[in-house]
PDB file of N, CA and C in Angstrom:
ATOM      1  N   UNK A   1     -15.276 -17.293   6.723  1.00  0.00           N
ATOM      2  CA  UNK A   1     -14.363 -17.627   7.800  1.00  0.00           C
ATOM      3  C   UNK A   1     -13.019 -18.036   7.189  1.00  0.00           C
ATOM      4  N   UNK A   2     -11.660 -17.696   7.736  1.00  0.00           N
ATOM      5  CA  UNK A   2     -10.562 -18.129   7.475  1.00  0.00           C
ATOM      6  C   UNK A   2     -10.052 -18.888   8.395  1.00  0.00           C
ATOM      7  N   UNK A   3      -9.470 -19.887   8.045  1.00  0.00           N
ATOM      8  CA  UNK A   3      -8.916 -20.716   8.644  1.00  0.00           C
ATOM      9  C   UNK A   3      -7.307 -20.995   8.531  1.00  0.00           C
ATOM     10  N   UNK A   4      -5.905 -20.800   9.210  1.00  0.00           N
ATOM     11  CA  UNK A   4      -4.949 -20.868   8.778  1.00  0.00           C
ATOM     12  C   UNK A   4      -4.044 -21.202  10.075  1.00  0.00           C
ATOM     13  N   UNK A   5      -2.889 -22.223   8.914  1.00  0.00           N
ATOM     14  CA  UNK A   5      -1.902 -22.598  10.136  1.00  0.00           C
ATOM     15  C   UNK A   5      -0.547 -22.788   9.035  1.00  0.00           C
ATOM     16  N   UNK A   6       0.376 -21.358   9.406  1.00  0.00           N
ATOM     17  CA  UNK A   6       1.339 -20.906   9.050  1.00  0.00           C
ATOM     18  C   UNK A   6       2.319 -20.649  10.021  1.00  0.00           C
ATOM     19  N   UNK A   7       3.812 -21.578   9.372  1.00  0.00           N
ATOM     20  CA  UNK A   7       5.148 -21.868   9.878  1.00  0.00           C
ATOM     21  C   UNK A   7       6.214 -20.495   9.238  1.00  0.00           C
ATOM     22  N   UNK A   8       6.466 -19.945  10.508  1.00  0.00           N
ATOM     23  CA  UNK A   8       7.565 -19.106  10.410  1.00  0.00           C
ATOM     24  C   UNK A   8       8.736 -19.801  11.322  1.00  0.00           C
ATOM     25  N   UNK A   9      10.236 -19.053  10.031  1.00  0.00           N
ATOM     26  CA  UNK A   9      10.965 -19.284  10.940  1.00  0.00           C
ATOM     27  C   UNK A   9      11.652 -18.536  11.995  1.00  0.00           C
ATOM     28  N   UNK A  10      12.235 -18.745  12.995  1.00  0.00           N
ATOM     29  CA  UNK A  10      12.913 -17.921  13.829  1.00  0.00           C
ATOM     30  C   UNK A  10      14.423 -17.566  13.375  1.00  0.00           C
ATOM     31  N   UNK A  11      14.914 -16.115  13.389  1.00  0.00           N
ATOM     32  CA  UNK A  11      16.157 -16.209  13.007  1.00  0.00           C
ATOM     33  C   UNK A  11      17.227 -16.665  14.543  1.00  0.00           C
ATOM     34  N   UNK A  12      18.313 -17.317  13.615  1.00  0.00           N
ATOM     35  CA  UNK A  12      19.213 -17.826  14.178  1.00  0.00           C
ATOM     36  C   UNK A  12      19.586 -16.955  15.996  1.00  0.00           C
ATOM     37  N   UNK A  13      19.629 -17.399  16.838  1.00  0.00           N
ATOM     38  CA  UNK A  13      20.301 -16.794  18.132  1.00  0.00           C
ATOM     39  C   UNK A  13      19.028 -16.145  18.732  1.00  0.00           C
ATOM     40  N   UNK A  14      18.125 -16.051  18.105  1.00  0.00           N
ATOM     41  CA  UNK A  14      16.936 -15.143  18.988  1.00  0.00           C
ATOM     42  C   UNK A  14      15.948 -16.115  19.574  1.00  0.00           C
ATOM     43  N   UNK A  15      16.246 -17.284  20.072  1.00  0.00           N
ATOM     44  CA  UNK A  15      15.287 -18.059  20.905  1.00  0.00           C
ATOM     45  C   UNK A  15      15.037 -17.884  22.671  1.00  0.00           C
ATOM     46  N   UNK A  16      16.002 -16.822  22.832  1.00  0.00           N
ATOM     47  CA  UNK A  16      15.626 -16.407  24.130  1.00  0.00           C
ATOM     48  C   UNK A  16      14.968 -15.258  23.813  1.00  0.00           C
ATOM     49  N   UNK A  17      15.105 -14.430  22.874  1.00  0.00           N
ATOM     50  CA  UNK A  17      13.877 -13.115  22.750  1.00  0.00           C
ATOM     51  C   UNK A  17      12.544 -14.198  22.400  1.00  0.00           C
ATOM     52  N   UNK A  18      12.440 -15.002  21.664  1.00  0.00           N
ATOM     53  CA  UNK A  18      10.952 -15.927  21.594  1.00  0.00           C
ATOM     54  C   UNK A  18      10.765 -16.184  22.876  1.00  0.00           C
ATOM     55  N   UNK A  19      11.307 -16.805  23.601  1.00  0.00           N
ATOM     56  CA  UNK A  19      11.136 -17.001  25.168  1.00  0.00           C
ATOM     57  C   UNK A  19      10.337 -16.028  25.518  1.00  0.00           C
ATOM     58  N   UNK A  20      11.016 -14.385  25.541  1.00  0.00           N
ATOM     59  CA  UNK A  20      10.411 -13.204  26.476  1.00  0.00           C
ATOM     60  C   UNK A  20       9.088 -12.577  25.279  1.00  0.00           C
ATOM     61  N   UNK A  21       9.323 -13.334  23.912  1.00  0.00           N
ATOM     62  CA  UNK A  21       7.743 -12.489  23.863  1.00  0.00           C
ATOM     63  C   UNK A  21       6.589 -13.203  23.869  1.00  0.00           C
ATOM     64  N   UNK A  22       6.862 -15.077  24.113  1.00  0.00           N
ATOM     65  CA  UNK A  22       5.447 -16.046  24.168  1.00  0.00           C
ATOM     66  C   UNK A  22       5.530 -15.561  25.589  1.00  0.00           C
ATOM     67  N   UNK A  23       6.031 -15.104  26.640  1.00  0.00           N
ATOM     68  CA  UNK A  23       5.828 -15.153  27.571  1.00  0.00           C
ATOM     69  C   UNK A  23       5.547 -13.729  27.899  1.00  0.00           C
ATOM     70  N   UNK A  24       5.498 -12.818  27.421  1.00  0.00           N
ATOM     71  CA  UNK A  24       5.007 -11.370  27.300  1.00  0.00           C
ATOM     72  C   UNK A  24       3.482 -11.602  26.942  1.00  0.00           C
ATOM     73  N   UNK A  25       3.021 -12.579  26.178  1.00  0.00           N
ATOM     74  CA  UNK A  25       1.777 -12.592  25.536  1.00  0.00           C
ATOM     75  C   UNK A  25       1.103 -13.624  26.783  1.00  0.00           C
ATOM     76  N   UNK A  26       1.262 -14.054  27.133  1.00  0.00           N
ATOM     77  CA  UNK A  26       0.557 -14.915  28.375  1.00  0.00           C
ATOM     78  C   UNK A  26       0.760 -13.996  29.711  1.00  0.00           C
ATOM     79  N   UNK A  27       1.822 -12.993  29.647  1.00  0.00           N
ATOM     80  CA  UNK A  27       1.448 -12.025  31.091  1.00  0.00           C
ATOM     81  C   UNK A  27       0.382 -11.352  30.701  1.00  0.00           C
ATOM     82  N   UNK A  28       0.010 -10.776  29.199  1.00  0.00           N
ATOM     83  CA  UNK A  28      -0.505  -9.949  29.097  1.00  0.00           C
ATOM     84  C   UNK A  28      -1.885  -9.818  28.196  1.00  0.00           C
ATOM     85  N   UNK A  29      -2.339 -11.336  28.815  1.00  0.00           N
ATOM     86  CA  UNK A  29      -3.377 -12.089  28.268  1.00  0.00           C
ATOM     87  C   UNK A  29      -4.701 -11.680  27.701  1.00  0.00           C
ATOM     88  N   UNK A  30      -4.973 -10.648  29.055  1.00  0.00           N
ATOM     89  CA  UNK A  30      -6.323  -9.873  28.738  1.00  0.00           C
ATOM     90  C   UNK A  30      -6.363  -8.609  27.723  1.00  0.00           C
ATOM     91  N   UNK A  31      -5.101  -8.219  28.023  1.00  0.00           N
ATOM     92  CA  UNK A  31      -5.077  -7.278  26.792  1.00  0.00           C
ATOM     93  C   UNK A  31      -4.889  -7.559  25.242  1.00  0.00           C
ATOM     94  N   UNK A  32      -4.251  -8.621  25.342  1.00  0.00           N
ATOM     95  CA  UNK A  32      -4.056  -9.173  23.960  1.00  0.00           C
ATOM     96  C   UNK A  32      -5.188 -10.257  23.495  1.00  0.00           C
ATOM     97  N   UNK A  33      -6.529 -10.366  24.116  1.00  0.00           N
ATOM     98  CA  UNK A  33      -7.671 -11.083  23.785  1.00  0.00           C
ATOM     99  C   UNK A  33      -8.431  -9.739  23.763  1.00  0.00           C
ATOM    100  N   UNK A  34      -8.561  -9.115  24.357  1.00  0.00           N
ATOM    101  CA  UNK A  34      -9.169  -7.283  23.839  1.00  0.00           C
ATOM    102  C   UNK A  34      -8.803  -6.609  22.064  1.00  0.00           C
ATOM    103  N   UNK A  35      -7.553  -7.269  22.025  1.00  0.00           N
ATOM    104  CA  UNK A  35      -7.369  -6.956  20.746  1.00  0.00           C
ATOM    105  C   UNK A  35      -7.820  -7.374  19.730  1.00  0.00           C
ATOM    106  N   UNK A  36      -7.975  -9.115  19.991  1.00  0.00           N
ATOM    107  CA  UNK A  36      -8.730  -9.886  18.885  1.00  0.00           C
ATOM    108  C   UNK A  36     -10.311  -9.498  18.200  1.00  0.00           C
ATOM    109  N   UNK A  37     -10.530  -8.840  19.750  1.00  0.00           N
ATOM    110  CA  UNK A  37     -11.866  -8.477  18.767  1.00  0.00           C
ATOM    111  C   UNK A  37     -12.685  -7.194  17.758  1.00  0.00           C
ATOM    112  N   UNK A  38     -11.301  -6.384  17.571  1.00  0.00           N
ATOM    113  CA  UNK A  38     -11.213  -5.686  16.037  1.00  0.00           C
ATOM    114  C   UNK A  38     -10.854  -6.217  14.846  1.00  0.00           C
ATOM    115  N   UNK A  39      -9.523  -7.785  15.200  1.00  0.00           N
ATOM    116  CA  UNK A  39      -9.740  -8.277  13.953  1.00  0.00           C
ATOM    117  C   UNK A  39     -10.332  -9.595  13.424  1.00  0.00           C
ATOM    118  N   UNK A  40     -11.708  -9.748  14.171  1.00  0.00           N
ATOM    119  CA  UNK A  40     -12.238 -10.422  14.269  1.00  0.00           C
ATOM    120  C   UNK A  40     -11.913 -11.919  14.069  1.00  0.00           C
ATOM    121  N   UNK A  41     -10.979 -12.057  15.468  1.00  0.00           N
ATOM    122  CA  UNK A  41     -10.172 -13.544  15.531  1.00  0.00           C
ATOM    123  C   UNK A  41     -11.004 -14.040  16.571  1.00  0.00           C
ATOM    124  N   UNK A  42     -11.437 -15.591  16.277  1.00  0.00           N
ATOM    125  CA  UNK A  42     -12.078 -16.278  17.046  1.00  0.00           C
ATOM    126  C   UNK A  42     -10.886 -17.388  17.805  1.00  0.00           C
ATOM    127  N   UNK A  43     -10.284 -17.621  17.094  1.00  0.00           N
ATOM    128  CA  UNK A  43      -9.345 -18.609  17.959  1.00  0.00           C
ATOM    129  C   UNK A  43      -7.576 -18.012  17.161  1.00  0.00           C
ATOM    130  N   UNK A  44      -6.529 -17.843  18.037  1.00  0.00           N
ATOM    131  CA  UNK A  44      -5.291 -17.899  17.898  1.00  0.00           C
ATOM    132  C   UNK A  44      -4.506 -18.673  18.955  1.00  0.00           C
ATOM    133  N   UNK A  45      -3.585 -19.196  18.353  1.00  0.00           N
ATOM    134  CA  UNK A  45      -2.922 -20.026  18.798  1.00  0.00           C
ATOM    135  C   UNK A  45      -1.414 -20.250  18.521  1.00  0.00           C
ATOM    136  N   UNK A  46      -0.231 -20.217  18.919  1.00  0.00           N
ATOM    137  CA  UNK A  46       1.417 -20.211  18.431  1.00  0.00           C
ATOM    138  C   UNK A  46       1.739 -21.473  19.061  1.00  0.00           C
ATOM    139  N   UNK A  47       2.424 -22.055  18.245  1.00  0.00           N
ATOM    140  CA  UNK A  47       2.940 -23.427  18.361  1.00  0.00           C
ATOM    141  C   UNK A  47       4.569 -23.083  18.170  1.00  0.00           C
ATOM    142  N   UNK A  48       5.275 -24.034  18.772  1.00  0.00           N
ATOM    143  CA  UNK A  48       6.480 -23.741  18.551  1.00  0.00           C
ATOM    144  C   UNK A  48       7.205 -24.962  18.242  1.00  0.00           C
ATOM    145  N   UNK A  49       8.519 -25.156  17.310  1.00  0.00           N
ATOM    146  CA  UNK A  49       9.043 -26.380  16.954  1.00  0.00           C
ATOM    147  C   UNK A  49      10.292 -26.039  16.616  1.00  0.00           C
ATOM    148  N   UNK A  50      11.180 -27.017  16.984  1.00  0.00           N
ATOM    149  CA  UNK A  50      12.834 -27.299  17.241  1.00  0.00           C
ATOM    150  C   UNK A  50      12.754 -28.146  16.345  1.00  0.00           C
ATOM    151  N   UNK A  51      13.455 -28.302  15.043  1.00  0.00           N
ATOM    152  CA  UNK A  51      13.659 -29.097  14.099  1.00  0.00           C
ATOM    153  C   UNK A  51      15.243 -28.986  13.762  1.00  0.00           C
ATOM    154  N   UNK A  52      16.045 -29.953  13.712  1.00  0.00           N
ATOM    155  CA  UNK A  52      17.289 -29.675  13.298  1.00  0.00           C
ATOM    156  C   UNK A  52      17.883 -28.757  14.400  1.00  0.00           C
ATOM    157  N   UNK A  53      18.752 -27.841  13.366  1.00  0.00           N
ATOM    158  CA  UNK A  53      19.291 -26.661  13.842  1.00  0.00           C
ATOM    159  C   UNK A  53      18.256 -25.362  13.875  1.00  0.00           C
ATOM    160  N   UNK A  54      16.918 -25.595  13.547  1.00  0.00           N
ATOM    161  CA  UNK A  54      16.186 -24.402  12.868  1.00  0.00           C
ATOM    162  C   UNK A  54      14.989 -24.473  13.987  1.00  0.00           C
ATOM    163  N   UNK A  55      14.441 -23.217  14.672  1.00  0.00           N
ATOM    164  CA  UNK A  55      13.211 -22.817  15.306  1.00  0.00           C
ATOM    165  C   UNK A  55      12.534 -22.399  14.186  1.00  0.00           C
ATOM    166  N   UNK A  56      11.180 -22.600  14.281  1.00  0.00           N
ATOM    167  CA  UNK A  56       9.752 -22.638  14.033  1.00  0.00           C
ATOM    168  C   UNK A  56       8.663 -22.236  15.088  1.00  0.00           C
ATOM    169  N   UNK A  57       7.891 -21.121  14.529  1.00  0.00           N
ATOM    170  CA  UNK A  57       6.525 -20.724  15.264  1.00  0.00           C
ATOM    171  C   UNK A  57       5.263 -20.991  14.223  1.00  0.00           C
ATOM    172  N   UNK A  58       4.377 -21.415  14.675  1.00  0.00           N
ATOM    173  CA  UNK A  58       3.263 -21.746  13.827  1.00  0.00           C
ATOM    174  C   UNK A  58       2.029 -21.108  14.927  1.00  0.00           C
ATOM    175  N   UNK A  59       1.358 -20.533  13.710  1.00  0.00           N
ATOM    176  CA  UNK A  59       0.618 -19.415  14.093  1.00  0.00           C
ATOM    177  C   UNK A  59      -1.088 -20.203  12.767  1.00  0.00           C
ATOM    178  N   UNK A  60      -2.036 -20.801  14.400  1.00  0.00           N
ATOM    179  CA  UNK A  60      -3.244 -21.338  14.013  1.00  0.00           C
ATOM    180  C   UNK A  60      -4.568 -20.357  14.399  1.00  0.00           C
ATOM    181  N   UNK A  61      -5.030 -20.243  13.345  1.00  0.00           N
ATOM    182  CA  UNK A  61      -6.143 -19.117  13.517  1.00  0.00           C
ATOM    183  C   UNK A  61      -7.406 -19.321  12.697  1.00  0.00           C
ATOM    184  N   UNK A  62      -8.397 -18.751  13.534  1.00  0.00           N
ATOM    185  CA  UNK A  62      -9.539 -18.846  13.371  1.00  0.00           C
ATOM    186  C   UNK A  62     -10.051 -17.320  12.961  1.00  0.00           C
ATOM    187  N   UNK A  63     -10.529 -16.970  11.776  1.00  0.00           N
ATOM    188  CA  UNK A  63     -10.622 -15.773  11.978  1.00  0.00           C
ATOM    189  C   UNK A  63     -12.132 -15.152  11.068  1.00  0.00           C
ATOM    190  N   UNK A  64     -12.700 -14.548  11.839  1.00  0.00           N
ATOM    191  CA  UNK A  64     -14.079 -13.692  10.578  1.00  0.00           C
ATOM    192  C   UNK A  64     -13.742 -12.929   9.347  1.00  0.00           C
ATOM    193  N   UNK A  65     -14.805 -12.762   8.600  1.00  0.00           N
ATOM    194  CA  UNK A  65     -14.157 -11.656   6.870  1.00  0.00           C
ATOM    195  C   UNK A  65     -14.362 -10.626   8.076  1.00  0.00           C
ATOM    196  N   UNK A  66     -13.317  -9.888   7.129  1.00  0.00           N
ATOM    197  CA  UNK A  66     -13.194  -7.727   7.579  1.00  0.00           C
ATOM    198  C   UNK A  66     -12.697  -7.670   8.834  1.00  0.00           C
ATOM    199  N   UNK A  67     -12.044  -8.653   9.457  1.00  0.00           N
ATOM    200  CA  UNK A  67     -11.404  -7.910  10.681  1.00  0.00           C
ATOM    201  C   UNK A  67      -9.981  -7.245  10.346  1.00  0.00           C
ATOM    202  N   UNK A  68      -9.752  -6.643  11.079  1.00  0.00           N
ATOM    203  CA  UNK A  68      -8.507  -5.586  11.330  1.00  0.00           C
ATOM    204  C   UNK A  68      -7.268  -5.706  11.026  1.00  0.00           C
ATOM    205  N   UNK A  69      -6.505  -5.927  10.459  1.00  0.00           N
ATOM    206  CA  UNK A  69      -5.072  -6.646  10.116  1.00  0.00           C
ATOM    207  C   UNK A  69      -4.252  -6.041  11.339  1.00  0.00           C
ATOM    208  N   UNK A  70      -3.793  -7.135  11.476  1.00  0.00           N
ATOM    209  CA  UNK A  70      -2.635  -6.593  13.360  1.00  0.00           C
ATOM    210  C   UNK A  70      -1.775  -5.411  12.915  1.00  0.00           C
ATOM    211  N   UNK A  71      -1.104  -5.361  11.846  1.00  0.00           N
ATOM    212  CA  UNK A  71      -0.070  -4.363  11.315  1.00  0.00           C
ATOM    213  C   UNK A  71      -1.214  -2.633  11.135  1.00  0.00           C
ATOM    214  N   UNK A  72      -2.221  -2.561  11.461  1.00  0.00           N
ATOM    215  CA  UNK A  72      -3.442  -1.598  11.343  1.00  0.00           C
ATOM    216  C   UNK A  72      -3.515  -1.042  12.435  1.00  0.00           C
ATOM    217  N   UNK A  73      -3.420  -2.299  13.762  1.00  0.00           N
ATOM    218  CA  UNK A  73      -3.537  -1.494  15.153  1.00  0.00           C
ATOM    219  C   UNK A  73      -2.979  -0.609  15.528  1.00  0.00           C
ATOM    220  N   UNK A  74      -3.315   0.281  16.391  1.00  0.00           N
ATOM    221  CA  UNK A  74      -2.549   1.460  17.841  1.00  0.00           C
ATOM    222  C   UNK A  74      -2.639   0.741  19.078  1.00  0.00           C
ATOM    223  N   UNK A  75      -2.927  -0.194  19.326  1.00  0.00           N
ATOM    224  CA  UNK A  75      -2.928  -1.014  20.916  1.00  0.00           C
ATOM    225  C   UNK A  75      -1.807  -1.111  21.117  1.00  0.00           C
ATOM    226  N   UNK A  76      -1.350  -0.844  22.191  1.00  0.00           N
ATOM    227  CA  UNK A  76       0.050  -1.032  22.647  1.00  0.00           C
ATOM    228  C   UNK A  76       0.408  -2.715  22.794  1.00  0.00           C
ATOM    229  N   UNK A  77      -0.289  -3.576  22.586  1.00  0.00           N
ATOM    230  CA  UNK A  77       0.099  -4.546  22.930  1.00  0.00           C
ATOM    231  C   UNK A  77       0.738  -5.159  21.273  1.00  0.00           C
ATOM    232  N   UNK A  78      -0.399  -4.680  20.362  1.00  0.00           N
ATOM    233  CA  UNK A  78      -0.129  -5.117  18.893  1.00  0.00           C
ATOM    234  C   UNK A  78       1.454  -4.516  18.692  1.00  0.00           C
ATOM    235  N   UNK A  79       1.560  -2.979  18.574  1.00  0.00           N
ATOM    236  CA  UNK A  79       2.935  -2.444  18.543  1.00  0.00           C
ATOM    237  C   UNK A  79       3.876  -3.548  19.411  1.00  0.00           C
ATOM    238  N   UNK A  80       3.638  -3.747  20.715  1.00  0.00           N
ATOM    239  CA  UNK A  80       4.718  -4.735  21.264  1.00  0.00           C
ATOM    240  C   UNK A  80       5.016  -6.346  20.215  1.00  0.00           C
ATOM    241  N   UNK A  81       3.827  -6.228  20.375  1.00  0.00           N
ATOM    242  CA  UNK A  81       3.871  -7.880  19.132  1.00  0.00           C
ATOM    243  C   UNK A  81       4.591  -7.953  18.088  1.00  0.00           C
ATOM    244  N   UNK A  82       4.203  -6.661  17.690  1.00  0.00           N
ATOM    245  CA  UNK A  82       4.559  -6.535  15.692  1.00  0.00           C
ATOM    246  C   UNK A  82       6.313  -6.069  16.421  1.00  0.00           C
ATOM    247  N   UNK A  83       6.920  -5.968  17.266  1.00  0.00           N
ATOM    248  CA  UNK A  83       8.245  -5.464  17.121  1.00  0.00           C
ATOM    249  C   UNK A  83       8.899  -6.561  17.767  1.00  0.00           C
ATOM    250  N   UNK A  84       8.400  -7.702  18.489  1.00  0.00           N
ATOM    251  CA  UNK A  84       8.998  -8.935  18.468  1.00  0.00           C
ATOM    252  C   UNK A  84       8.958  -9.838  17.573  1.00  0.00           C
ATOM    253  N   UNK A  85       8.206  -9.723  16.963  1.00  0.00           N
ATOM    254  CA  UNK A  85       7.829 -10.313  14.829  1.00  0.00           C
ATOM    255  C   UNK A  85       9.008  -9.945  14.383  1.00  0.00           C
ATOM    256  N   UNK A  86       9.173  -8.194  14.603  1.00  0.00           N
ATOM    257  CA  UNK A  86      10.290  -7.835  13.602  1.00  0.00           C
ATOM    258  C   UNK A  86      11.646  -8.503  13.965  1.00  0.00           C
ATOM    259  N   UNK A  87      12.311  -8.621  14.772  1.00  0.00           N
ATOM    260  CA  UNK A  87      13.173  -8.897  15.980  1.00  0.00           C
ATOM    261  C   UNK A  87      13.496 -10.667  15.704  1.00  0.00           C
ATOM    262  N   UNK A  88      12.391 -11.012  15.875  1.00  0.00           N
ATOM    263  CA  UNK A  88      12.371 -12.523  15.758  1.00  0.00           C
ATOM    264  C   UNK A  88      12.358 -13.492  14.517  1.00  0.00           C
ATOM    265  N   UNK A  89      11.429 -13.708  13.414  1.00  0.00           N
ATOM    266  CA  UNK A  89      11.037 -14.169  12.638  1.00  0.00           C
ATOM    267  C   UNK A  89      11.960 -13.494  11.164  1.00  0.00           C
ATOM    268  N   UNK A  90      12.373 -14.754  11.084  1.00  0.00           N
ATOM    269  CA  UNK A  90      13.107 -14.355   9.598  1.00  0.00           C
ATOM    270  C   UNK A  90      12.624 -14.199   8.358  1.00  0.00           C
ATOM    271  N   UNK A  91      12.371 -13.071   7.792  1.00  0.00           N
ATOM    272  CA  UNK A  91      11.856 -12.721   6.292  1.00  0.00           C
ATOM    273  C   UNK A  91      12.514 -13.083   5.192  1.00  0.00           C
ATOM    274  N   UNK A  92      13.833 -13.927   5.520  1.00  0.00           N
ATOM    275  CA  UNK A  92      14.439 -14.618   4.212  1.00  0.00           C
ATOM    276  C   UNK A  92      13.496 -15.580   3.846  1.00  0.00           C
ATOM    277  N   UNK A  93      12.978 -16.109   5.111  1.00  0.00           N
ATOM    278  CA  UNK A  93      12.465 -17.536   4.995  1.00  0.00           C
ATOM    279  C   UNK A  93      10.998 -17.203   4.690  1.00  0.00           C
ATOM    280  N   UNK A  94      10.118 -17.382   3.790  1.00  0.00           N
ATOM    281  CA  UNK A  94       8.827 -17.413   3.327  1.00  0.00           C
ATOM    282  C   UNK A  94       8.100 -17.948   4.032  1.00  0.00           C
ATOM    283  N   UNK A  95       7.033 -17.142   4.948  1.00  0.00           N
ATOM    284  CA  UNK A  95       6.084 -18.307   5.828  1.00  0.00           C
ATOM    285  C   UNK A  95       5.445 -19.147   4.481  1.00  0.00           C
ATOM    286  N   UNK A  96       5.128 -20.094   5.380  1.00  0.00           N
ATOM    287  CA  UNK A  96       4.478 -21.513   4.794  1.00  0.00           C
ATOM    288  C   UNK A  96       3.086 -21.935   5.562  1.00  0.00           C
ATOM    289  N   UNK A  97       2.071 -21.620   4.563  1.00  0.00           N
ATOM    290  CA  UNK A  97       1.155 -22.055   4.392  1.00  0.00           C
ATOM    291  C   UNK A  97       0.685 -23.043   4.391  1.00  0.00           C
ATOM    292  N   UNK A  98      -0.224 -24.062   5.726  1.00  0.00           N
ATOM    293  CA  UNK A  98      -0.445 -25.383   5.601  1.00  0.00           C
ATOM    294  C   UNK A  98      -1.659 -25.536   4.784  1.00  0.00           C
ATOM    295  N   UNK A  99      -1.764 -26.840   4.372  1.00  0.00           N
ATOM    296  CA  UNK A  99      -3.148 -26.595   3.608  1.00  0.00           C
ATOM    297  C   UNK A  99      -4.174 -27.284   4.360  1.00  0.00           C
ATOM    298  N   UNK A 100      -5.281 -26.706   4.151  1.00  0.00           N
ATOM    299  CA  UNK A 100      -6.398 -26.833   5.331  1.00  0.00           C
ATOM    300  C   UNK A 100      -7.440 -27.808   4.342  1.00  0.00           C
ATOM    301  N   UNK A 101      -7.418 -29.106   4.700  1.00  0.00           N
ATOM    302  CA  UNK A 101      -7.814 -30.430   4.826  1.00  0.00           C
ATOM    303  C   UNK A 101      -9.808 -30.434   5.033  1.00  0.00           C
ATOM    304  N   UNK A 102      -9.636 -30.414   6.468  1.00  0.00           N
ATOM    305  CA  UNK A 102     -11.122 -30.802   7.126  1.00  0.00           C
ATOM    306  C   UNK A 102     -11.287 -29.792   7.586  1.00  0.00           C
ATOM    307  N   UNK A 103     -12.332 -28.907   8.068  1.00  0.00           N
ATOM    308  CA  UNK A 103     -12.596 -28.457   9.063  1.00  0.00           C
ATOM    309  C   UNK A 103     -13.929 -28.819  10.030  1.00  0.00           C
ATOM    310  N   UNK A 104     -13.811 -28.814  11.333  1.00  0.00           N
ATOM    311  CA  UNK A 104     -14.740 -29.694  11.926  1.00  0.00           C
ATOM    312  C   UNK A 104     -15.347 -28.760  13.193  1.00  0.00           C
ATOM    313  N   UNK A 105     -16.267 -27.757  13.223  1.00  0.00           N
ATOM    314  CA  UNK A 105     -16.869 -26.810  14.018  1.00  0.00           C
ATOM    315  C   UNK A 105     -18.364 -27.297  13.736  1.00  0.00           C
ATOM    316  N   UNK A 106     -18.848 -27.612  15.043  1.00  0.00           N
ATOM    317  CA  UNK A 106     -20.215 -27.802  15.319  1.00  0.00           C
ATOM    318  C   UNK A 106     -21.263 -26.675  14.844  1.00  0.00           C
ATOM    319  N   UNK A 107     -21.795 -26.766  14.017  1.00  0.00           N
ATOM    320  CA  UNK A 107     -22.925 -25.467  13.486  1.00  0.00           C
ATOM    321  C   UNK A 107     -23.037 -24.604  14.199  1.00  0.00           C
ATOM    322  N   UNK A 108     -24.010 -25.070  15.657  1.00  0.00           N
ATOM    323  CA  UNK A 108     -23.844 -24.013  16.850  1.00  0.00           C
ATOM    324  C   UNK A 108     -22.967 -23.268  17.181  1.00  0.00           C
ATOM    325  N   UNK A 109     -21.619 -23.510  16.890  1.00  0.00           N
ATOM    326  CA  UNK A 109     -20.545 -22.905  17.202  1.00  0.00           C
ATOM    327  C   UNK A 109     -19.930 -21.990  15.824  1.00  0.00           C
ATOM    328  N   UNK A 110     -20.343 -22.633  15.202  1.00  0.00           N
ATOM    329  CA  UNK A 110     -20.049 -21.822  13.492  1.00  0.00           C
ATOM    330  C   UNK A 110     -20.962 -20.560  13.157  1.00  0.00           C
ATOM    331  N   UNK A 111     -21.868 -20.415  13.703  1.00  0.00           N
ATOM    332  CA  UNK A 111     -23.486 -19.681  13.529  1.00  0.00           C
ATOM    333  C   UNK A 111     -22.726 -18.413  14.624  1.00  0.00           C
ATOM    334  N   UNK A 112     -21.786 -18.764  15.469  1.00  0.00           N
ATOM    335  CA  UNK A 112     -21.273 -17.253  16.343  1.00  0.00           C
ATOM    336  C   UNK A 112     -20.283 -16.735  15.500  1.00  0.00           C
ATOM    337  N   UNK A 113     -19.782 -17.426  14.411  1.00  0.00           N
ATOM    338  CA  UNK A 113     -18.586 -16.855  14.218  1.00  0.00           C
ATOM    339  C   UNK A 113     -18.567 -16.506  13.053  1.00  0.00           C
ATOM    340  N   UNK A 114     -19.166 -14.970  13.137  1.00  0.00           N
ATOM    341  CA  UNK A 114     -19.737 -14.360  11.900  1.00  0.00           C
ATOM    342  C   UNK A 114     -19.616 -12.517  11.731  1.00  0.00           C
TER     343      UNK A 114
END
């Protein structure tokens, strides 16, 4: 199982395109939970943070070995995703890797996610 919670930044002036694509991903809920299960993601989650002058998305995930890398898909929803990534998130800036501490999943619940 992987576990990860990684801070990207947003480039400068594009916080109203972040606007229209967290909110593209919650219109388009069912399709984009259809997707998770080629790359065998059990939990995703985007966090967002205003620090300074600088936007931040943090991207928390739960995920199985051998699932699908999003950049792999043909789902129209992944293509929509991966081109508000491109659009949005600045590649000067190196996502950042939090480091994963505890993890705390009840067996029963760990025993599905396989």
């Amino acid at each position: 199982m992987n576990i990860e919670l990684t801070r990207f930044r947003v480039k400068q002036g594009k916080s109203e395109k972040v606007d229209e694509w967290l909110q593209f991903l919650n219109d388009h809920m069912k399709d984009v939970l259809l997707t998770l299960e080629s790359e065998k993601m059990y939990v995703e989650t985007i966090f967002r943070e205003h620090l300074n002058s600088d936007e931040y998305l943090y991207w928390y995930s739960v995920q199985g070995e051998g699932g699908q890398d999003v950049e792999q898909s043909e789902h129209w929803i992944d293509e929509k995703h991966m081109a508000f990534w491109a659009e949005c998130i600045d590649e000067t800036f190196p996502g950042v890797d939090l480091t994963t501490e505890v993890v705390m999943i009840p067996d029963r619940i760990r025993s599905l996610m396989k």
